[in-house]
N, C-alpha and C. Protein backbone atom coordinates (compact mmCIF):
# COMPACT_ATOMS: atom_id res chain seq x y z
N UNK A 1 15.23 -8.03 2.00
CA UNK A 1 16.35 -7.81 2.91
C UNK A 1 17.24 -9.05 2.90
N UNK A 2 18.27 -8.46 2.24
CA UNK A 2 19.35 -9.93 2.59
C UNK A 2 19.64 -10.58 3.77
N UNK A 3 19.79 -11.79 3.79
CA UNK A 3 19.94 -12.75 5.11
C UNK A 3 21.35 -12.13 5.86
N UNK A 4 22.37 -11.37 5.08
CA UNK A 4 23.25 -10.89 5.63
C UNK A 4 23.07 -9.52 6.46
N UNK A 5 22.18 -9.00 6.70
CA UNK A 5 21.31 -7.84 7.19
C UNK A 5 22.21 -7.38 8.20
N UNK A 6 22.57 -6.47 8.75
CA UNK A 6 22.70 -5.29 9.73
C UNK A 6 21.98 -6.49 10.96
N UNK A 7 22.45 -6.89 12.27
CA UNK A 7 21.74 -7.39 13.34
C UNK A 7 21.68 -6.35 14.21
N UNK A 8 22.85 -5.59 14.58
CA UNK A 8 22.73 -4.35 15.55
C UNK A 8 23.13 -3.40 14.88
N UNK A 9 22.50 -1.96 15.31
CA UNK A 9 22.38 -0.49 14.84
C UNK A 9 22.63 -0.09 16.20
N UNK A 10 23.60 1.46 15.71
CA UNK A 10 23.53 2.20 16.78
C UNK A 10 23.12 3.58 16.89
N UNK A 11 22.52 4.53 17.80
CA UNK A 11 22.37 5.68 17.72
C UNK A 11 23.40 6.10 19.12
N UNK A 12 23.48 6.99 19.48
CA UNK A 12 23.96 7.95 20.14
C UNK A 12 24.30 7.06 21.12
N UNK A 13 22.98 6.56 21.94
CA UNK A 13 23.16 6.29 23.50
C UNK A 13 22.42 4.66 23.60
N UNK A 14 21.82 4.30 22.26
CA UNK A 14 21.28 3.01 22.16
C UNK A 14 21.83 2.22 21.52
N UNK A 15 21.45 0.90 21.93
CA UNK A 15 22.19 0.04 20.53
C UNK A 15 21.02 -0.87 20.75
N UNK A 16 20.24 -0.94 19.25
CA UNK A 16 19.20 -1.89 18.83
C UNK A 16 19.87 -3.64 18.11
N UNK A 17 19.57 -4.37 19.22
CA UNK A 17 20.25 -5.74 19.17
C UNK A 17 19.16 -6.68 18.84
N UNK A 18 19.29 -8.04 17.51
CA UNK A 18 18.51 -8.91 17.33
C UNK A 18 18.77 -9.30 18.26
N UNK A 19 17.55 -10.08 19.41
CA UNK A 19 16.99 -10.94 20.32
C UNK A 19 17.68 -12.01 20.45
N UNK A 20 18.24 -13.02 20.73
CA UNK A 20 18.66 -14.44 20.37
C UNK A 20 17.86 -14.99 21.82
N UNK A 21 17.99 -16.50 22.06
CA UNK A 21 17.55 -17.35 23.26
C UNK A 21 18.31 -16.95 24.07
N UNK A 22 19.38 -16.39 24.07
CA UNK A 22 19.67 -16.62 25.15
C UNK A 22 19.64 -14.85 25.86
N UNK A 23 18.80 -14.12 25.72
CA UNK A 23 18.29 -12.65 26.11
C UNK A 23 17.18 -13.39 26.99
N UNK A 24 16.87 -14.38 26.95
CA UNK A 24 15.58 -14.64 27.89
C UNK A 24 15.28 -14.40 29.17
N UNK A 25 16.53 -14.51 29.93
CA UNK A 25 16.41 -13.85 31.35
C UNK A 25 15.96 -12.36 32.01
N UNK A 26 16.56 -11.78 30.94
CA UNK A 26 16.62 -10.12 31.25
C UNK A 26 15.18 -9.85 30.37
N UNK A 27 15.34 -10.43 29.38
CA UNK A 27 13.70 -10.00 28.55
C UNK A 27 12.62 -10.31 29.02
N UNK A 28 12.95 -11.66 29.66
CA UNK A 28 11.54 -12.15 30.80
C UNK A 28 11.03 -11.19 32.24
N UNK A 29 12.74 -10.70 32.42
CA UNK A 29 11.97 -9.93 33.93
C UNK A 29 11.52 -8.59 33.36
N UNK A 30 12.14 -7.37 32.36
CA UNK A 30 11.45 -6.87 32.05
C UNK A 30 10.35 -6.66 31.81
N UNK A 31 9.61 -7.89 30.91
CA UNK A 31 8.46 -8.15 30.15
C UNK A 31 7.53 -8.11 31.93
N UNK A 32 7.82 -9.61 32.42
CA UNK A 32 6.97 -9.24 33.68
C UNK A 32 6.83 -8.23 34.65
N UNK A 33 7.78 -7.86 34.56
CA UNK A 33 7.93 -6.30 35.88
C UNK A 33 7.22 -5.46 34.95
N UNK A 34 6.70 -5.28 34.06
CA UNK A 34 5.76 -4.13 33.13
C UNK A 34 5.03 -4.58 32.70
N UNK A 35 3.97 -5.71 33.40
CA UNK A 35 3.09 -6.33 32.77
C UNK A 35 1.78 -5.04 32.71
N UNK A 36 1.66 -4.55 33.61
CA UNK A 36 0.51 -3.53 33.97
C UNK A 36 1.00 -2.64 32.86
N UNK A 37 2.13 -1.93 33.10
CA UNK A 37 2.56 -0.82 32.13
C UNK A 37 2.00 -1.38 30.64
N UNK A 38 1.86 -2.17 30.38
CA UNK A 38 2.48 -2.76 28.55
C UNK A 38 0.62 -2.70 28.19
N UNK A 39 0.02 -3.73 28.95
CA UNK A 39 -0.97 -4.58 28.80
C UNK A 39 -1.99 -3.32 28.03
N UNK A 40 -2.40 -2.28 28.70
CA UNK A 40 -3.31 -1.49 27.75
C UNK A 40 -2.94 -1.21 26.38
N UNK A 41 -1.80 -1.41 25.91
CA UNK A 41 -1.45 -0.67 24.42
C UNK A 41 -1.13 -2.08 23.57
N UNK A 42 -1.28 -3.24 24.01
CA UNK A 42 -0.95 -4.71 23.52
C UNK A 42 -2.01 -5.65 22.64
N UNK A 43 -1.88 -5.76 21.90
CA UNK A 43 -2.86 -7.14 21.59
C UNK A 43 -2.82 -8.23 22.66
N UNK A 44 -4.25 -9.53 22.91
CA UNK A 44 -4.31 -10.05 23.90
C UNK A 44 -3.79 -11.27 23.10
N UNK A 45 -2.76 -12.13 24.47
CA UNK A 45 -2.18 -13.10 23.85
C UNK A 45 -3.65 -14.24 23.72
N UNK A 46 -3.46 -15.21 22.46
CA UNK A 46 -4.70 -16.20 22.75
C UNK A 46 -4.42 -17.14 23.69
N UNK A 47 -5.68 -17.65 23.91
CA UNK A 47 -5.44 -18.25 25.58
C UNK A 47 -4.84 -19.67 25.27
N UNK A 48 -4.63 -19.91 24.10
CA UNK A 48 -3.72 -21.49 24.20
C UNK A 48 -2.03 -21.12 24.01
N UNK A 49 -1.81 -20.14 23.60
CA UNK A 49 -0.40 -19.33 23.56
C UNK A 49 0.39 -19.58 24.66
N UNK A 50 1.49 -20.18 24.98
CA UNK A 50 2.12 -19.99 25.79
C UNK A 50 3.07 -18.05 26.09
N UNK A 51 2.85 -17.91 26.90
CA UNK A 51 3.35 -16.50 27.72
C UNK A 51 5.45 -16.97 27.47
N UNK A 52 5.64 -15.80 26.08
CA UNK A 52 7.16 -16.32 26.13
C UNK A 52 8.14 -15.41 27.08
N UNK A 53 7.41 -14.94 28.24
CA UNK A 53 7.88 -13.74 29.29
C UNK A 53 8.25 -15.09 30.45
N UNK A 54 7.25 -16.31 30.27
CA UNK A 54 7.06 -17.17 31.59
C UNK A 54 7.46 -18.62 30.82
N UNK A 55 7.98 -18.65 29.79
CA UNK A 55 8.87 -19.81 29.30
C UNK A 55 9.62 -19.79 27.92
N UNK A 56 10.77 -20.34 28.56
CA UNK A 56 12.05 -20.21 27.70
C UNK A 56 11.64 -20.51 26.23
N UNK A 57 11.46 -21.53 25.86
CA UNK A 57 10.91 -22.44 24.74
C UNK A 57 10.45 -21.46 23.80
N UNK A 58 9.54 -21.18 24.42
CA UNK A 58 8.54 -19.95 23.15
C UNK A 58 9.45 -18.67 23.28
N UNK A 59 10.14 -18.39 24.01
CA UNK A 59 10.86 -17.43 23.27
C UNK A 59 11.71 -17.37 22.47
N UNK A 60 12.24 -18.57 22.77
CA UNK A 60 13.86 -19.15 21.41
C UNK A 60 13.33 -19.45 20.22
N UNK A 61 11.42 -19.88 20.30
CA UNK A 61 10.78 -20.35 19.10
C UNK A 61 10.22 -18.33 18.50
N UNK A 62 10.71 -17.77 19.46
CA UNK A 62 10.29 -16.34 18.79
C UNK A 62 11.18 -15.66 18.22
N UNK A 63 12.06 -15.48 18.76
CA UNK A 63 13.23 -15.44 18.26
C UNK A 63 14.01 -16.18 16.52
N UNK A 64 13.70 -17.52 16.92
CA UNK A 64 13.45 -18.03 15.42
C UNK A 64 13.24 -17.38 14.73
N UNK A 65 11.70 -17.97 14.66
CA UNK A 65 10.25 -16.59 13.96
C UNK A 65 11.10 -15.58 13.27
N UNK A 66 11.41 -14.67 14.12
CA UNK A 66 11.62 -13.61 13.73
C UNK A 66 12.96 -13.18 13.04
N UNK A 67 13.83 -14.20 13.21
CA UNK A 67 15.45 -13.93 12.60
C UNK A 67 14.89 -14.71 11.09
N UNK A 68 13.74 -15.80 10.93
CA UNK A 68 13.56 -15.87 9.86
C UNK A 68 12.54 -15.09 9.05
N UNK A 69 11.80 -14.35 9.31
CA UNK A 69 11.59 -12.82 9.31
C UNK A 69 12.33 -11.98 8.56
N UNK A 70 13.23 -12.00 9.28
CA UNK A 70 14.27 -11.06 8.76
C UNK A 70 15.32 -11.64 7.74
N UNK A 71 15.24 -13.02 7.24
CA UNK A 71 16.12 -13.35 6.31
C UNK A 71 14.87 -13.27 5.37
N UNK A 72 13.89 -13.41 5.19
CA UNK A 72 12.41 -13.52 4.03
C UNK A 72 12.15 -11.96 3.88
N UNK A 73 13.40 -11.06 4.51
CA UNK A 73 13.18 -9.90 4.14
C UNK A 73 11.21 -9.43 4.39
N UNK A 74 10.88 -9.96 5.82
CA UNK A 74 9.66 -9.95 5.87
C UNK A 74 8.96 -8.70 7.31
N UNK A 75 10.27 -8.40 7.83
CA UNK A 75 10.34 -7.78 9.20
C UNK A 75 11.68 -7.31 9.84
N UNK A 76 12.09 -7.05 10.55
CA UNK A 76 13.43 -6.84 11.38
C UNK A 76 12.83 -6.02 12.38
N UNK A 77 13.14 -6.98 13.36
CA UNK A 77 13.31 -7.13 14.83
C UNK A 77 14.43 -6.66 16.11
N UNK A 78 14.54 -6.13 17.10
CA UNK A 78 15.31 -5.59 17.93
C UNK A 78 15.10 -5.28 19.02
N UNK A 79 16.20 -5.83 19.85
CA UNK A 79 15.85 -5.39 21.73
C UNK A 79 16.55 -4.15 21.53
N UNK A 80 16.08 -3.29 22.57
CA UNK A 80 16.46 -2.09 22.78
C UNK A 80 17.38 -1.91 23.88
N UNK A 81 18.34 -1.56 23.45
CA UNK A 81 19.41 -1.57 25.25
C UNK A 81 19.82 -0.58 25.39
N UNK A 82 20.18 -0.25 26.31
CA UNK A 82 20.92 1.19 27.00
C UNK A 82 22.42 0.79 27.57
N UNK A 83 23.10 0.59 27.34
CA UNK A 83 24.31 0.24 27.89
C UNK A 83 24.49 -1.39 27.61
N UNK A 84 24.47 -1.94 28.29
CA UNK A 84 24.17 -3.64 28.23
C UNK A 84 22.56 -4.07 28.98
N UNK A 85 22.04 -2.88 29.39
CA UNK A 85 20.79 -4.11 29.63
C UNK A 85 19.67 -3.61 28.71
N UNK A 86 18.81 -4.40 29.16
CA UNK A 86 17.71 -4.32 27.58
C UNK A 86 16.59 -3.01 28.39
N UNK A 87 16.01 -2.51 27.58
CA UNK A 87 15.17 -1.46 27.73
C UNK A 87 14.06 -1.75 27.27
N UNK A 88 14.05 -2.45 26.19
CA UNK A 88 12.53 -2.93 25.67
C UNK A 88 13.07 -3.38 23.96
N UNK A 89 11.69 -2.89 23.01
CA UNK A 89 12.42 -3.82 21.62
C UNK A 89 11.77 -2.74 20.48
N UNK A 90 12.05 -2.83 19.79
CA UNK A 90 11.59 -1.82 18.26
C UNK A 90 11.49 -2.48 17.11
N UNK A 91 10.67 -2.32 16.20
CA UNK A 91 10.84 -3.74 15.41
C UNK A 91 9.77 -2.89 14.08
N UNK A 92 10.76 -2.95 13.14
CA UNK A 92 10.17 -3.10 11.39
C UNK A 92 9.27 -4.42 11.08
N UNK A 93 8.00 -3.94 10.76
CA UNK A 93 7.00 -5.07 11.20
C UNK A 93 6.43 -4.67 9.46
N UNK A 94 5.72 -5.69 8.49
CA UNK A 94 5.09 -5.71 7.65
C UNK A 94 5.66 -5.21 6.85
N UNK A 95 7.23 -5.38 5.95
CA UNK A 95 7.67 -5.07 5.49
C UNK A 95 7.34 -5.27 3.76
N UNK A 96 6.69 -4.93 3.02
CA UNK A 96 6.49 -5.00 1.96
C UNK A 96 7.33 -4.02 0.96
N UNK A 97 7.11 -4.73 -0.47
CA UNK A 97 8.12 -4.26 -1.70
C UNK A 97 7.46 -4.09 -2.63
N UNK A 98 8.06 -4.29 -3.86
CA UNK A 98 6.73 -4.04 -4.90
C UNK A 98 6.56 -2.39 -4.78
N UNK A 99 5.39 -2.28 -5.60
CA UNK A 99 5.13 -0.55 -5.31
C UNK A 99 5.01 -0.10 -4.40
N UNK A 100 4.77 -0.75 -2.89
CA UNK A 100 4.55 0.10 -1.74
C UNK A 100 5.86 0.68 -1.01
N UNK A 101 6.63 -0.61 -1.06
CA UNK A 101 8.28 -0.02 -0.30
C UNK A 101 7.92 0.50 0.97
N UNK A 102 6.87 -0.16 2.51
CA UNK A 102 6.81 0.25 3.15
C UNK A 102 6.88 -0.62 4.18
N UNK A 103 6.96 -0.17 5.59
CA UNK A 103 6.98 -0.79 6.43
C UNK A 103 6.49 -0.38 7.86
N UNK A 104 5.77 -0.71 8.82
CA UNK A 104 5.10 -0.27 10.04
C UNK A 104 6.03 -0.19 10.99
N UNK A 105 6.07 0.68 12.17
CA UNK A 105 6.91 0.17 13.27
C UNK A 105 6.53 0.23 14.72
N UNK A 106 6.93 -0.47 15.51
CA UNK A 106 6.39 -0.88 16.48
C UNK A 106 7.12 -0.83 17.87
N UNK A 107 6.69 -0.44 19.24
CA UNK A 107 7.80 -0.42 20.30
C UNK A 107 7.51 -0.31 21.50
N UNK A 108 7.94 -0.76 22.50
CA UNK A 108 7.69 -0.53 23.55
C UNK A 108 9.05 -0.48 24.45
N UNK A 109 8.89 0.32 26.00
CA UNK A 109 9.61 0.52 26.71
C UNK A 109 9.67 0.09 27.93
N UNK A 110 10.40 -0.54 28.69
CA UNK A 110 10.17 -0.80 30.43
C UNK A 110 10.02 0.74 30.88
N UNK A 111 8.97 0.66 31.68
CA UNK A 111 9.06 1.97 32.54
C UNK A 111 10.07 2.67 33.25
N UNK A 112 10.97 2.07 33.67
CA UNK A 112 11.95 2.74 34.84
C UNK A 112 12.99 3.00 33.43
N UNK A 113 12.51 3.39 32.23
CA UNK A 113 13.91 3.71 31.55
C UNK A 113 13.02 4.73 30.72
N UNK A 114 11.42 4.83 30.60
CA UNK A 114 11.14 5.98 29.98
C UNK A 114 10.72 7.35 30.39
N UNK A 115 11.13 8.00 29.70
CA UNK A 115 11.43 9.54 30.15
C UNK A 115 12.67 10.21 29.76
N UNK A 116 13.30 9.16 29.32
CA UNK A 116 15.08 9.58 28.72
C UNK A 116 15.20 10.01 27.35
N UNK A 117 13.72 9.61 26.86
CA UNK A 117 14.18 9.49 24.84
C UNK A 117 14.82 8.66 24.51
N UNK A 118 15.13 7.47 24.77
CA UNK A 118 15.49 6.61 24.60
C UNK A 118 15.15 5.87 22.83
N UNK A 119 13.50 5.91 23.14
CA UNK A 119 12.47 5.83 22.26
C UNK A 119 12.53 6.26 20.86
N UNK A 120 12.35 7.98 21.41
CA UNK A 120 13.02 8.74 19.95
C UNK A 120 14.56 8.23 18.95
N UNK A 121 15.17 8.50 19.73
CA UNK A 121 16.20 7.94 19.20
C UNK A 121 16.33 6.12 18.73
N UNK A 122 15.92 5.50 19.33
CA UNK A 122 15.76 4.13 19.09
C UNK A 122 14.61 4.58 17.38
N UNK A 123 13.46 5.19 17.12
CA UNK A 123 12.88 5.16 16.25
C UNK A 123 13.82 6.03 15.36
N UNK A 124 14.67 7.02 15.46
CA UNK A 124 15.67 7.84 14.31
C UNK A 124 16.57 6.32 13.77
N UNK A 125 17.01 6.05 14.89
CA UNK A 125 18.12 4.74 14.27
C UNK A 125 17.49 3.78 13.41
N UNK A 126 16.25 3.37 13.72
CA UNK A 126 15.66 2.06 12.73
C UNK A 126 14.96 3.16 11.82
N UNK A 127 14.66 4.48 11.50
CA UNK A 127 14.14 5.04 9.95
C UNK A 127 15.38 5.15 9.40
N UNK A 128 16.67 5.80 10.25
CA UNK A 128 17.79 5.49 9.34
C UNK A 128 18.04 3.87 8.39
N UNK A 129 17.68 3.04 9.07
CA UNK A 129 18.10 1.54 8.40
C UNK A 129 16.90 1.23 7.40
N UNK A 130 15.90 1.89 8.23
CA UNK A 130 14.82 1.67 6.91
C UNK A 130 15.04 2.49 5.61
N UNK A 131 15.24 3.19 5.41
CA UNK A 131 15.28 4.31 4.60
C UNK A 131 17.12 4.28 3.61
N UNK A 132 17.55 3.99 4.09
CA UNK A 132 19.17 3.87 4.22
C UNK A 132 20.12 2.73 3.58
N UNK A 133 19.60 1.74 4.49
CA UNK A 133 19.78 0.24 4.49
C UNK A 133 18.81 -0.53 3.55
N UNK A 134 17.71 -0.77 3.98
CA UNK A 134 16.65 -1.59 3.19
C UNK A 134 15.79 -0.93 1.97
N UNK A 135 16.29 0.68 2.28
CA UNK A 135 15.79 1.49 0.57
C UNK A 135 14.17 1.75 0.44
N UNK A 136 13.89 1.52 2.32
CA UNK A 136 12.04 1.36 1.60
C UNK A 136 11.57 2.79 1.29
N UNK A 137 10.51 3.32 1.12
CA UNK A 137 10.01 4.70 0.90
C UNK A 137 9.23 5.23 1.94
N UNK A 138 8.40 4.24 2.36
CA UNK A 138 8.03 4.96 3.68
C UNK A 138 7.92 4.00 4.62
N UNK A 139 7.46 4.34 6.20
CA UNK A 139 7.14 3.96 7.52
C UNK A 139 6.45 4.53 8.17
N UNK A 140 5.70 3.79 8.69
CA UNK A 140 4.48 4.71 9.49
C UNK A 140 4.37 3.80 10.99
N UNK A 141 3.43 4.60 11.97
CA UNK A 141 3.81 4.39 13.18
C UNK A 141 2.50 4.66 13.93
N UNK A 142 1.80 3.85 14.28
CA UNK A 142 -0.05 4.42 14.44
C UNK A 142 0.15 3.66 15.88
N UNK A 143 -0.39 4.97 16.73
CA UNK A 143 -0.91 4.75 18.35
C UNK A 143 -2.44 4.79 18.40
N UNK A 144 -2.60 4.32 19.77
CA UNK A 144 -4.14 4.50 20.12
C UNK A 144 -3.78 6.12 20.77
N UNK A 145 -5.11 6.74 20.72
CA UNK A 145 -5.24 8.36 20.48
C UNK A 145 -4.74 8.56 21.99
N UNK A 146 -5.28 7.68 23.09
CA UNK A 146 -4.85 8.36 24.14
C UNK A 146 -3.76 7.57 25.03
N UNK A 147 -3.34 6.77 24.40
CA UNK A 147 -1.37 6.72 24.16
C UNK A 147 -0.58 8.26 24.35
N UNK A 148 -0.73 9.16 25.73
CA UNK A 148 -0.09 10.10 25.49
C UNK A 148 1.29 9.81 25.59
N UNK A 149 1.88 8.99 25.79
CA UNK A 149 3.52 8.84 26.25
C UNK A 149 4.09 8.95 24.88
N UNK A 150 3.22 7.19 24.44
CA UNK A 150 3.80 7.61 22.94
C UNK A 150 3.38 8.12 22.03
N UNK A 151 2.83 8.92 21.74
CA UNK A 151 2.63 10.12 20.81
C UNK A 151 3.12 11.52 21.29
N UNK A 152 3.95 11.32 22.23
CA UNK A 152 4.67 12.16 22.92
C UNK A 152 6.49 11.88 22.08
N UNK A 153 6.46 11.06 21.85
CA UNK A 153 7.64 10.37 20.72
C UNK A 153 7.35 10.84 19.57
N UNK A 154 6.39 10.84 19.34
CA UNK A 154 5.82 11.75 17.68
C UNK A 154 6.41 12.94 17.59
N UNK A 155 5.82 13.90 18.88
CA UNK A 155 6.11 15.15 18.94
C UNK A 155 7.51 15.38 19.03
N UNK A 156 8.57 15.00 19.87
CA UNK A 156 9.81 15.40 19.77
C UNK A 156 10.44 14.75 18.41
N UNK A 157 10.26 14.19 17.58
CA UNK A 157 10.44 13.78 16.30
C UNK A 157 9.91 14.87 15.04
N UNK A 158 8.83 15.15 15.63
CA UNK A 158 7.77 16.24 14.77
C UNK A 158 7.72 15.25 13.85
N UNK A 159 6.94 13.92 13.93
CA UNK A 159 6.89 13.11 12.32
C UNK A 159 5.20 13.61 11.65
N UNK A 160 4.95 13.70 10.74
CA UNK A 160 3.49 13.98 10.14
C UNK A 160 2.39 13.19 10.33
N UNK A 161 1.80 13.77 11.28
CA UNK A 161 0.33 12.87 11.26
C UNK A 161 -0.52 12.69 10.14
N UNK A 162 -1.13 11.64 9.72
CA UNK A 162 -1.45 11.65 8.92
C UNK A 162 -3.30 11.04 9.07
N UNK A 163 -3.69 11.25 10.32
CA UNK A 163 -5.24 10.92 10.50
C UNK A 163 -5.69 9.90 11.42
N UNK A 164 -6.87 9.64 11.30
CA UNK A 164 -7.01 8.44 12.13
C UNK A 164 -7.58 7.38 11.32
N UNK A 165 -6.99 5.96 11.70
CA UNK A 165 -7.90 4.82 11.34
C UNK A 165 -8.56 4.77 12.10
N UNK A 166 -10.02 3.97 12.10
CA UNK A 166 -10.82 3.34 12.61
C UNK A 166 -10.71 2.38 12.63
N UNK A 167 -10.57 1.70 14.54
CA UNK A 167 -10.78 0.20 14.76
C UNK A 167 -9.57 -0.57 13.95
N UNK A 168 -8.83 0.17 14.26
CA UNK A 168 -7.50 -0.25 13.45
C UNK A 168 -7.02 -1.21 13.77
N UNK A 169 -6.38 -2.01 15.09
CA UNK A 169 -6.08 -3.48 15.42
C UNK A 169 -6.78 -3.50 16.84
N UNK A 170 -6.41 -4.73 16.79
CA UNK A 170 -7.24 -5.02 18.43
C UNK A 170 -6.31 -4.73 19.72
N UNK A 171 -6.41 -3.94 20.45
CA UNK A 171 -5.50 -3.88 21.65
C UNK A 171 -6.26 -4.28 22.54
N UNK A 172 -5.52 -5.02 23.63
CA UNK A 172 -6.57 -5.66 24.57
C UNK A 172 -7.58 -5.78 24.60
N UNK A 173 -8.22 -6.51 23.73
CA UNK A 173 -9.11 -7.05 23.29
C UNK A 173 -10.11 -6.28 22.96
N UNK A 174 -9.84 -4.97 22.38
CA UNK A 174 -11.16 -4.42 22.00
C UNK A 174 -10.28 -3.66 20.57
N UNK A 175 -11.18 -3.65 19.50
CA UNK A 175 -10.81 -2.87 18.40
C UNK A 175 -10.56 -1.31 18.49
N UNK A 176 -9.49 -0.88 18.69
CA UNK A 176 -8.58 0.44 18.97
C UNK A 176 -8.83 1.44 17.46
N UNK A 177 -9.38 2.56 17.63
CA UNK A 177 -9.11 3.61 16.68
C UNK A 177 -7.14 3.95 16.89
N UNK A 178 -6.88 4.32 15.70
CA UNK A 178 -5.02 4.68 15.91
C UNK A 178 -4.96 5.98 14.89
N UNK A 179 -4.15 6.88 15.40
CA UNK A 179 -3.59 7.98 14.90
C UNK A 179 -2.41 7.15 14.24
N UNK A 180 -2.53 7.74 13.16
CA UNK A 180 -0.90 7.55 11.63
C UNK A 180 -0.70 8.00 11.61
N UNK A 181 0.91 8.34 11.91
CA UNK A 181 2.00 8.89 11.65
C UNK A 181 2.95 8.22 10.40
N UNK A 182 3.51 9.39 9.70
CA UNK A 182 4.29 8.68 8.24
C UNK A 182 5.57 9.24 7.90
N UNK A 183 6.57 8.85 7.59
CA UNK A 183 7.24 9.49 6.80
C UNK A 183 7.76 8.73 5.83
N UNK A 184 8.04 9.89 4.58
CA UNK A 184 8.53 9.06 3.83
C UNK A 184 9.65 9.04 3.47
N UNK A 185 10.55 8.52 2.52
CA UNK A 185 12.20 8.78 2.28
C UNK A 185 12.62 10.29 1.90
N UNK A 186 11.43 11.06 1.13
CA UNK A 186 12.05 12.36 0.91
C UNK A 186 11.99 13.06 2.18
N UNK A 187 10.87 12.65 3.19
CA UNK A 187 11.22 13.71 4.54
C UNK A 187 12.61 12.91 4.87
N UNK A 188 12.58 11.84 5.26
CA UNK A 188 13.89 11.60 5.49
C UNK A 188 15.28 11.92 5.14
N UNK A 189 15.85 11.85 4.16
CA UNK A 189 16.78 12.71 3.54
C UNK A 189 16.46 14.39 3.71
N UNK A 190 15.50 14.71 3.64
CA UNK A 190 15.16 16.26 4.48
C UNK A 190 15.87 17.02 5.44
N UNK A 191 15.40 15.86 6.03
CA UNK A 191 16.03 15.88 7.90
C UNK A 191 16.88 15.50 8.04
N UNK A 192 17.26 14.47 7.48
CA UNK A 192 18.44 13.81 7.95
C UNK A 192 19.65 14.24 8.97
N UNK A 193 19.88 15.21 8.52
CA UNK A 193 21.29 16.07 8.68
C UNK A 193 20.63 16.96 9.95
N UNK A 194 19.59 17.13 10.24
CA UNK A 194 19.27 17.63 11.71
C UNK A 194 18.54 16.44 12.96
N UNK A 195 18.17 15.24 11.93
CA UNK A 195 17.72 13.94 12.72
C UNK A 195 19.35 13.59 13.74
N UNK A 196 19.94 12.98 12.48
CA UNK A 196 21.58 12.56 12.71
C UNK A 196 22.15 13.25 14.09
N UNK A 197 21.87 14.91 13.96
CA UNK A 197 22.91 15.55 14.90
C UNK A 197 22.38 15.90 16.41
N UNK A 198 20.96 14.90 16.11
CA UNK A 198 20.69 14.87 17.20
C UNK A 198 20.20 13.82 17.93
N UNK A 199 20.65 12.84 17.55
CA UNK A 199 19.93 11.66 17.93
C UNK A 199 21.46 10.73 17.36
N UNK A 200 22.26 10.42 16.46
CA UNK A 200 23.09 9.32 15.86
C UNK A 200 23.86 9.42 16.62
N UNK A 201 25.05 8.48 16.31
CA UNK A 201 26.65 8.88 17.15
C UNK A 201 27.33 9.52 15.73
């Protein structure tokens, strides 16, 4: 991914924005006002980690991270907003090339904004850029099984399940079985033209 990359995408009613330092205010109270909400579906931070919800520093150093990420063509990253305030973040995670051409994706929502589809559409806009923009072939999207909210995002997407891993990453601190979900560029171009007209601007 070139360092000149796409920073914001839009769909319909969202606009997916790279993070910078200075989102820290609004990303911090989010993050804390949904600490309960988030915490079951999360990896546990390690205990020498500073919390970048409860200081500035580590978030501008995440932010970094991650804009250089996205110039090493290694990830691409995004807050999720609804108008001007942030909703949560979506993010092309493990982006590999070579024969695989794939990439994972990842997301979460503040509560008082889900229930809108927000979500769905935030995930149509970044397979459009994946698929579109960065040319990969596929993306996949693995919940823990009883994640009903989000695998409730699966379903109004209808994306293809594709099974379960076992003990697939650690979510709060215990090794999580995850349902895979996949698609690849030919479903994409598939759909496209019924994804688009219902979810793009």
């Amino acid at each position: 991914m070139p360092a000149n990359s796409p920073t914001q995408l839009r769909g319909r009613r969202v606009t997916l924005t790279q993070l910078a330092a200075s989102d820290w205010p609004a990303w911090s109270e989010v993050r804390i006002r949904n600490e309960d909400w988030l915490r079951p579906w999360e990896p546990m931070r390690p205990e020498h980690q500073l919390d970048p919800a409860r200081d500035r520093e580590t978030f501008a150093a995440r932010c970094i991270a991650r804009d250089r990420e996205r110039q090493l063509g290694l990830a691409a990253g995004f807050g999720l907003f609804v108008g001007t305030a942030l909703a949560g973040e979506i993010n092309l995670n493990n982006i590999v090339r070579g024969a695989h051409q794939s990439a994972s994706v990842g997301y979460w929502i503040d509560s008082a904004k889900a229930g809108n589809r927000y979500v769905p559409e935030a995930v149509v806009v970044i397979a459009c850029f994946a698929f579109e923009q960065l040319r990969l072939h596929r993306i996949e999207i693995c919940i823990v099984p009883r994640n009903r909210n989000s695998r409730r995002v699966m379903e109004v997407l209808g994306l293809r399940e594709e099974g379960i891993a076992e003990r697939f990453l650690e979510i709060a601190g215990t090794w999580e079985d995850h349902v895979r979900y996949g698609m690849t560029a030919e479903e994409w171009f598939a759909r496209r033209e019924e994804l688009a007209a219902a979810w793009l601007s």
